[in-house]
C-alpha atoms as a PDB file:
ATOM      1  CA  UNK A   1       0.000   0.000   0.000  1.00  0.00           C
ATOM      2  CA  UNK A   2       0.820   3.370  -0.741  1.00  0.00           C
ATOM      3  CA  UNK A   3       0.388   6.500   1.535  1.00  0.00           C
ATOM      4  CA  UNK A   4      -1.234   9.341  -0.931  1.00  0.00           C
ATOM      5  CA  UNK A   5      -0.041  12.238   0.832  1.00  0.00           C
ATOM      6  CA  UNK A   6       3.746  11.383   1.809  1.00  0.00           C
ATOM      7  CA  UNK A   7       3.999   8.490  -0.661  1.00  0.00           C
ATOM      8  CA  UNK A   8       5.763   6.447   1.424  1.00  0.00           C
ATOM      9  CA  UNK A   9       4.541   2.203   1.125  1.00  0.00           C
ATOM     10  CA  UNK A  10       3.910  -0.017   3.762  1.00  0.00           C
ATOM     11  CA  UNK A  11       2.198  -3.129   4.371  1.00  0.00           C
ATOM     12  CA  UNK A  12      -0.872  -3.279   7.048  1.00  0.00           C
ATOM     13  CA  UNK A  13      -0.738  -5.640   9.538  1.00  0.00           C
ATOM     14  CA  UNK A  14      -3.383  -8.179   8.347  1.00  0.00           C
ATOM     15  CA  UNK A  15      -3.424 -10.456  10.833  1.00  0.00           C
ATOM     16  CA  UNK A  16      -5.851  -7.574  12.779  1.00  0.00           C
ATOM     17  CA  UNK A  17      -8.949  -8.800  10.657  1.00  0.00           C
ATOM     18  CA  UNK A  18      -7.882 -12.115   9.100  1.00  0.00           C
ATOM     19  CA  UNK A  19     -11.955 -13.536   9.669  1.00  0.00           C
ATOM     20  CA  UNK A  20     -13.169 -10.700   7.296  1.00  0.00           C
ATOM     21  CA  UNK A  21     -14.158 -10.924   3.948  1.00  0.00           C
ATOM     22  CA  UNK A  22     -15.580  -9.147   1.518  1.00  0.00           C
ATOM     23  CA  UNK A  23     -16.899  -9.174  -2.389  1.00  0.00           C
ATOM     24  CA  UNK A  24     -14.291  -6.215  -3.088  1.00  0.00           C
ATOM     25  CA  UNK A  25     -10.740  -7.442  -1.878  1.00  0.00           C
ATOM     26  CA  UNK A  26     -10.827 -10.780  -0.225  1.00  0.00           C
ATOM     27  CA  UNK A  27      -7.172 -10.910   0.312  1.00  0.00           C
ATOM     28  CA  UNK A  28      -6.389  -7.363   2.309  1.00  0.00           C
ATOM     29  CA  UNK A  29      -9.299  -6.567   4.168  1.00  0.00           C
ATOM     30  CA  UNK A  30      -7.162  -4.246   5.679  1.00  0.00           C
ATOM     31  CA  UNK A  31      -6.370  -2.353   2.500  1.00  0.00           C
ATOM     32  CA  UNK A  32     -10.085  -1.753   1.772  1.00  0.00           C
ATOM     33  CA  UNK A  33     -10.966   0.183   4.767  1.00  0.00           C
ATOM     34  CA  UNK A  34      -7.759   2.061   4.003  1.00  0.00           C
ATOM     35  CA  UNK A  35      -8.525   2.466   0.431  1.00  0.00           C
ATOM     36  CA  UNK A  36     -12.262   3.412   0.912  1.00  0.00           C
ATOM     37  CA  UNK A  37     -11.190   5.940   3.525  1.00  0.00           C
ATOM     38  CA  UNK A  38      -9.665   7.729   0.203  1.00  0.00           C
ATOM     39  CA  UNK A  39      -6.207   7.691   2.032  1.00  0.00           C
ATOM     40  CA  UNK A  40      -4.333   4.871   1.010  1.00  0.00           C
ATOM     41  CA  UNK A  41      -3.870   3.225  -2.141  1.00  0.00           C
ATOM     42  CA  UNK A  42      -3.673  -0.527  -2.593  1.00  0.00           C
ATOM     43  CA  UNK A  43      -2.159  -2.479  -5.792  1.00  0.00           C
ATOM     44  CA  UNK A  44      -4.007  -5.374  -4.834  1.00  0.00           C
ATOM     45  CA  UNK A  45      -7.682  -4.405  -5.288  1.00  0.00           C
ATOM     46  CA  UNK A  46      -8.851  -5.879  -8.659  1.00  0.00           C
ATOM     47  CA  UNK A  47     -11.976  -6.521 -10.459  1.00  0.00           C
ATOM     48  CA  UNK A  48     -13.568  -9.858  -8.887  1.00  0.00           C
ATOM     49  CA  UNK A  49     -14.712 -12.562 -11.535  1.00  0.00           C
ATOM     50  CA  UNK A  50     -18.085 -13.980 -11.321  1.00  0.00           C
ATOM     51  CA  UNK A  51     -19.690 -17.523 -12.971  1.00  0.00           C
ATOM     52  CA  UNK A  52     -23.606 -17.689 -12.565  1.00  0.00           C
ATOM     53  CA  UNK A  53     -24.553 -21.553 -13.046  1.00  0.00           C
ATOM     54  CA  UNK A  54     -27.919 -22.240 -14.184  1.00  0.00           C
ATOM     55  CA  UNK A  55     -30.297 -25.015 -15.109  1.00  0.00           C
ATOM     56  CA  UNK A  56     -33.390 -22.694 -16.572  1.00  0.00           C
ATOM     57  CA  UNK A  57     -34.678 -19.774 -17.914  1.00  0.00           C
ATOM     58  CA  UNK A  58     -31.517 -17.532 -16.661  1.00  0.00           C
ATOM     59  CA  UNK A  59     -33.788 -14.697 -15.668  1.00  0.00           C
ATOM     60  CA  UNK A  60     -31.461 -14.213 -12.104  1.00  0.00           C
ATOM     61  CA  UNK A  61     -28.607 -14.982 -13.952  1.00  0.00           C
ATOM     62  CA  UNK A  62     -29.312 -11.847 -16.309  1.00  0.00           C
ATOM     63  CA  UNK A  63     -30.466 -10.025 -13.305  1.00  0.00           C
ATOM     64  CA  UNK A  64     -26.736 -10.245 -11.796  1.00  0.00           C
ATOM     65  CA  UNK A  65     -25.596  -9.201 -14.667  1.00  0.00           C
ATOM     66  CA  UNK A  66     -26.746  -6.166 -15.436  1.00  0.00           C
ATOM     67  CA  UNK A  67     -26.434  -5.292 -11.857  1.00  0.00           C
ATOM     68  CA  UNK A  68     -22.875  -5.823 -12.136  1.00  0.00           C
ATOM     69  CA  UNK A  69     -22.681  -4.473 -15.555  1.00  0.00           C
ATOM     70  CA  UNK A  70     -20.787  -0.959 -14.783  1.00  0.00           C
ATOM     71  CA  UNK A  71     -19.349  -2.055 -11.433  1.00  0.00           C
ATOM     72  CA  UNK A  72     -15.816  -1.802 -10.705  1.00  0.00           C
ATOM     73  CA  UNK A  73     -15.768  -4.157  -8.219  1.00  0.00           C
ATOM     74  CA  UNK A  74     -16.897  -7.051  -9.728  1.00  0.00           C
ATOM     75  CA  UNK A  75     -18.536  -8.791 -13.188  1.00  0.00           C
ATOM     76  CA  UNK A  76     -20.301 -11.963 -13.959  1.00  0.00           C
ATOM     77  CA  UNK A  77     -17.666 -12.948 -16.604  1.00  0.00           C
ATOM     78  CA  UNK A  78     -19.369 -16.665 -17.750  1.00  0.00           C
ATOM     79  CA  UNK A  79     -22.655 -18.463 -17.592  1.00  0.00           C
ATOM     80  CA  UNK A  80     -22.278 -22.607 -16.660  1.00  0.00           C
ATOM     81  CA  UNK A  81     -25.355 -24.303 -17.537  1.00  0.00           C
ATOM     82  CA  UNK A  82     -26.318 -27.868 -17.111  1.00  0.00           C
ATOM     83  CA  UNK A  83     -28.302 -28.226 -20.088  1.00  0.00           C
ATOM     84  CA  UNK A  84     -28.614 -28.288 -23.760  1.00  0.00           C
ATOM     85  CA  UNK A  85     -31.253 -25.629 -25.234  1.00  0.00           C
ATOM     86  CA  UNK A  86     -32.395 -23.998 -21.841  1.00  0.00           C
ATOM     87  CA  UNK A  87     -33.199 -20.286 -22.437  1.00  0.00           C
ATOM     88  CA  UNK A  88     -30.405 -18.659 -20.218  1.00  0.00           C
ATOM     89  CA  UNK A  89     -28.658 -19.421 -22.943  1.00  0.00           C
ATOM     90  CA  UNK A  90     -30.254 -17.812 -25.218  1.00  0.00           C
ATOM     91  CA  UNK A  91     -29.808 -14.470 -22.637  1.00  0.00           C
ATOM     92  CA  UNK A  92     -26.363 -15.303 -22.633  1.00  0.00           C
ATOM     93  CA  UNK A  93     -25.824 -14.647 -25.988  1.00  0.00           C
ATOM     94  CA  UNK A  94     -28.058 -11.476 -26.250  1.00  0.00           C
ATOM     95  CA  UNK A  95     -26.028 -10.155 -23.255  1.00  0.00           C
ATOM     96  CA  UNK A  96     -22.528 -10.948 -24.868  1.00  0.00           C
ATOM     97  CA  UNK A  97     -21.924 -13.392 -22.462  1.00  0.00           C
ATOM     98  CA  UNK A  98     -19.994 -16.321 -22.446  1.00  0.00           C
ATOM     99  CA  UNK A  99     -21.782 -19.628 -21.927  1.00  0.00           C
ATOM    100  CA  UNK A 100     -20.335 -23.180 -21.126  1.00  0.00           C
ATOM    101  CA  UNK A 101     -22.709 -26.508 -20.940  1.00  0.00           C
ATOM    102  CA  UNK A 102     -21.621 -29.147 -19.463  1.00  0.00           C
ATOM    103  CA  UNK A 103     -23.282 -32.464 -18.635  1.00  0.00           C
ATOM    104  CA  UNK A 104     -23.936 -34.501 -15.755  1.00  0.00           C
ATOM    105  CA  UNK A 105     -20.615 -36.674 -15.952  1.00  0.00           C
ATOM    106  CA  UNK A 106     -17.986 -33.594 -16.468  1.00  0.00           C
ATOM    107  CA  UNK A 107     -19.446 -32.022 -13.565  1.00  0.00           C
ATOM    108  CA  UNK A 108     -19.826 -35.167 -10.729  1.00  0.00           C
ATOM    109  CA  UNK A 109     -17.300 -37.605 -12.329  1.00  0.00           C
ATOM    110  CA  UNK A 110     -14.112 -35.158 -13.252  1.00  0.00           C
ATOM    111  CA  UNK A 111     -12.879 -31.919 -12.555  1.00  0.00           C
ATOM    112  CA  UNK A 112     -13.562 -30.258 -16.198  1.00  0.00           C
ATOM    113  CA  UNK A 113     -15.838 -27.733 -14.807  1.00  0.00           C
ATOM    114  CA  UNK A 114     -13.346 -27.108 -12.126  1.00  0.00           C
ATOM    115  CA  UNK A 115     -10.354 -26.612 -14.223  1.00  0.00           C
ATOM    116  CA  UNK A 116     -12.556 -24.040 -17.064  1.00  0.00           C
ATOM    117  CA  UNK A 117     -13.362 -21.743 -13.554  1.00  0.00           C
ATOM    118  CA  UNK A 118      -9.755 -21.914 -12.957  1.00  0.00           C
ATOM    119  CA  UNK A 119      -8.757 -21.002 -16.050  1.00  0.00           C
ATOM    120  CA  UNK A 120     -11.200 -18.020 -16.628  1.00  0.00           C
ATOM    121  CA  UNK A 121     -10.194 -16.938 -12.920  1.00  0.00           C
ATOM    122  CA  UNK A 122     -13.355 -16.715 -11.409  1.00  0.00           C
ATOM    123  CA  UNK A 123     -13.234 -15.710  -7.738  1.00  0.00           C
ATOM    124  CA  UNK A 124     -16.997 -16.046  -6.725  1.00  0.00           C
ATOM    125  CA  UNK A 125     -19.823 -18.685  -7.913  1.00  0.00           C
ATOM    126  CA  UNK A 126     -23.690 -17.940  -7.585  1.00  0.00           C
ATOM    127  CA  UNK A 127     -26.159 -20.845  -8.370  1.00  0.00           C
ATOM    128  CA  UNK A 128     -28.905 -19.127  -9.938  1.00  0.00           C
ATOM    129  CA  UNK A 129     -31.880 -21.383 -10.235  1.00  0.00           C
ATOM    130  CA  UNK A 130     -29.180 -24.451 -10.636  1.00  0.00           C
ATOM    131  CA  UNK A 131     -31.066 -27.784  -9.688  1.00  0.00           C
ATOM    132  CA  UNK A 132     -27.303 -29.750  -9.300  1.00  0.00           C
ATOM    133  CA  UNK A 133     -25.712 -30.972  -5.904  1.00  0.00           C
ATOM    134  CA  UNK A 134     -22.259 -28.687  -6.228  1.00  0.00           C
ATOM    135  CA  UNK A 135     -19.044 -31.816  -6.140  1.00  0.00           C
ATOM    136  CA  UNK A 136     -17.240 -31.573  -3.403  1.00  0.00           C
ATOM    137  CA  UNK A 137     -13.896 -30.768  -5.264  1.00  0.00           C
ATOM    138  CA  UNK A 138     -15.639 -27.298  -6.159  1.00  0.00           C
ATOM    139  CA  UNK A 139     -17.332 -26.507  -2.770  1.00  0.00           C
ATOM    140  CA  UNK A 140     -13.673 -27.139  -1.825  1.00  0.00           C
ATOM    141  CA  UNK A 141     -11.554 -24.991  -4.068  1.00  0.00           C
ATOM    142  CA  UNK A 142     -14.669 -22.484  -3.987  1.00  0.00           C
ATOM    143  CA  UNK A 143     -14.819 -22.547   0.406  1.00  0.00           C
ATOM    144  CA  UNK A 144     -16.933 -19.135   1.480  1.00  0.00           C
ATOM    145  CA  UNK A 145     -17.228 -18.069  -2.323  1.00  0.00           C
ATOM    146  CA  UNK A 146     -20.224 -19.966  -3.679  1.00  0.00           C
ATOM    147  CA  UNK A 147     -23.989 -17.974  -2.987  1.00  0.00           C
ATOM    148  CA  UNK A 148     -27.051 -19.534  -3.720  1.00  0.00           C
END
């Protein structure tokens, strides 16, 4: 972090509020009440990647979307759906949004869907209307970051 008046950097002591959290800056809690106080700067604040899963019409899913449509905090960057020729997809697409399906076996019996959240960096999960028991190896790479 950087001091804005006297420019000098320093790093907070984050071991004060290790047990909180939040959508903005999981990793230095301490930097965001620094940074929001309009102080202190902090490197490490960055735009939070969200994946909406879905197994219907999509109609939260595009919800969440445009709510975080002009944030700076955070944007639902890719839709996971569980079936073929559901109409979230179809908002998907008129929304410019990426969309993965995936079916029953990729998601319980390997870690595809695992690996493609990895790889588009996705920080947070919301189930949306999604009808699937999450795997374990996703609740557990995903701890405290999946909403319902």
């Amino acid at each position: 972090m950087r001091n804005k008046t006297t420019g000098k950097t320093f790093l907070p002591k984050l071991n004060q509020c290790k047990s909180i959290t939040f959508l903005f800056n999981v990793d230095h809690p301490v930097c965001f009440f620094l940074y929001l106080s309009g102080i202190f700067e902090c490197n490490s604040l960055r735009m939070k990647n969200i994946a909406v899963f879905v197994s219907g019409s999509g109609s939260n899913a595009e919800n969440l979307f445009k709510y975080f449509e002009n944030s700076d905090t955070a944007r639902v960057t890719v839709m996971f759906a569980n079936k073929p020729g559901i109409y979230a997809l179809t908002r998907a697409e008129n929304l410019g949004l990426e969309s993965v399906v995936f079916d029953r076996d990729d998601f319980v019996n390997s870690d595809r869907v695992l690996e493609m959240l990895k790889e588009r960096k996705i920080d947070y999960i919301v189930l949306a209307g999604f009808l699937m028991l999450v795997p374990d190896s996703i609740t557990r790479a995903y701890r405290g970051r999946i909403l319902n």
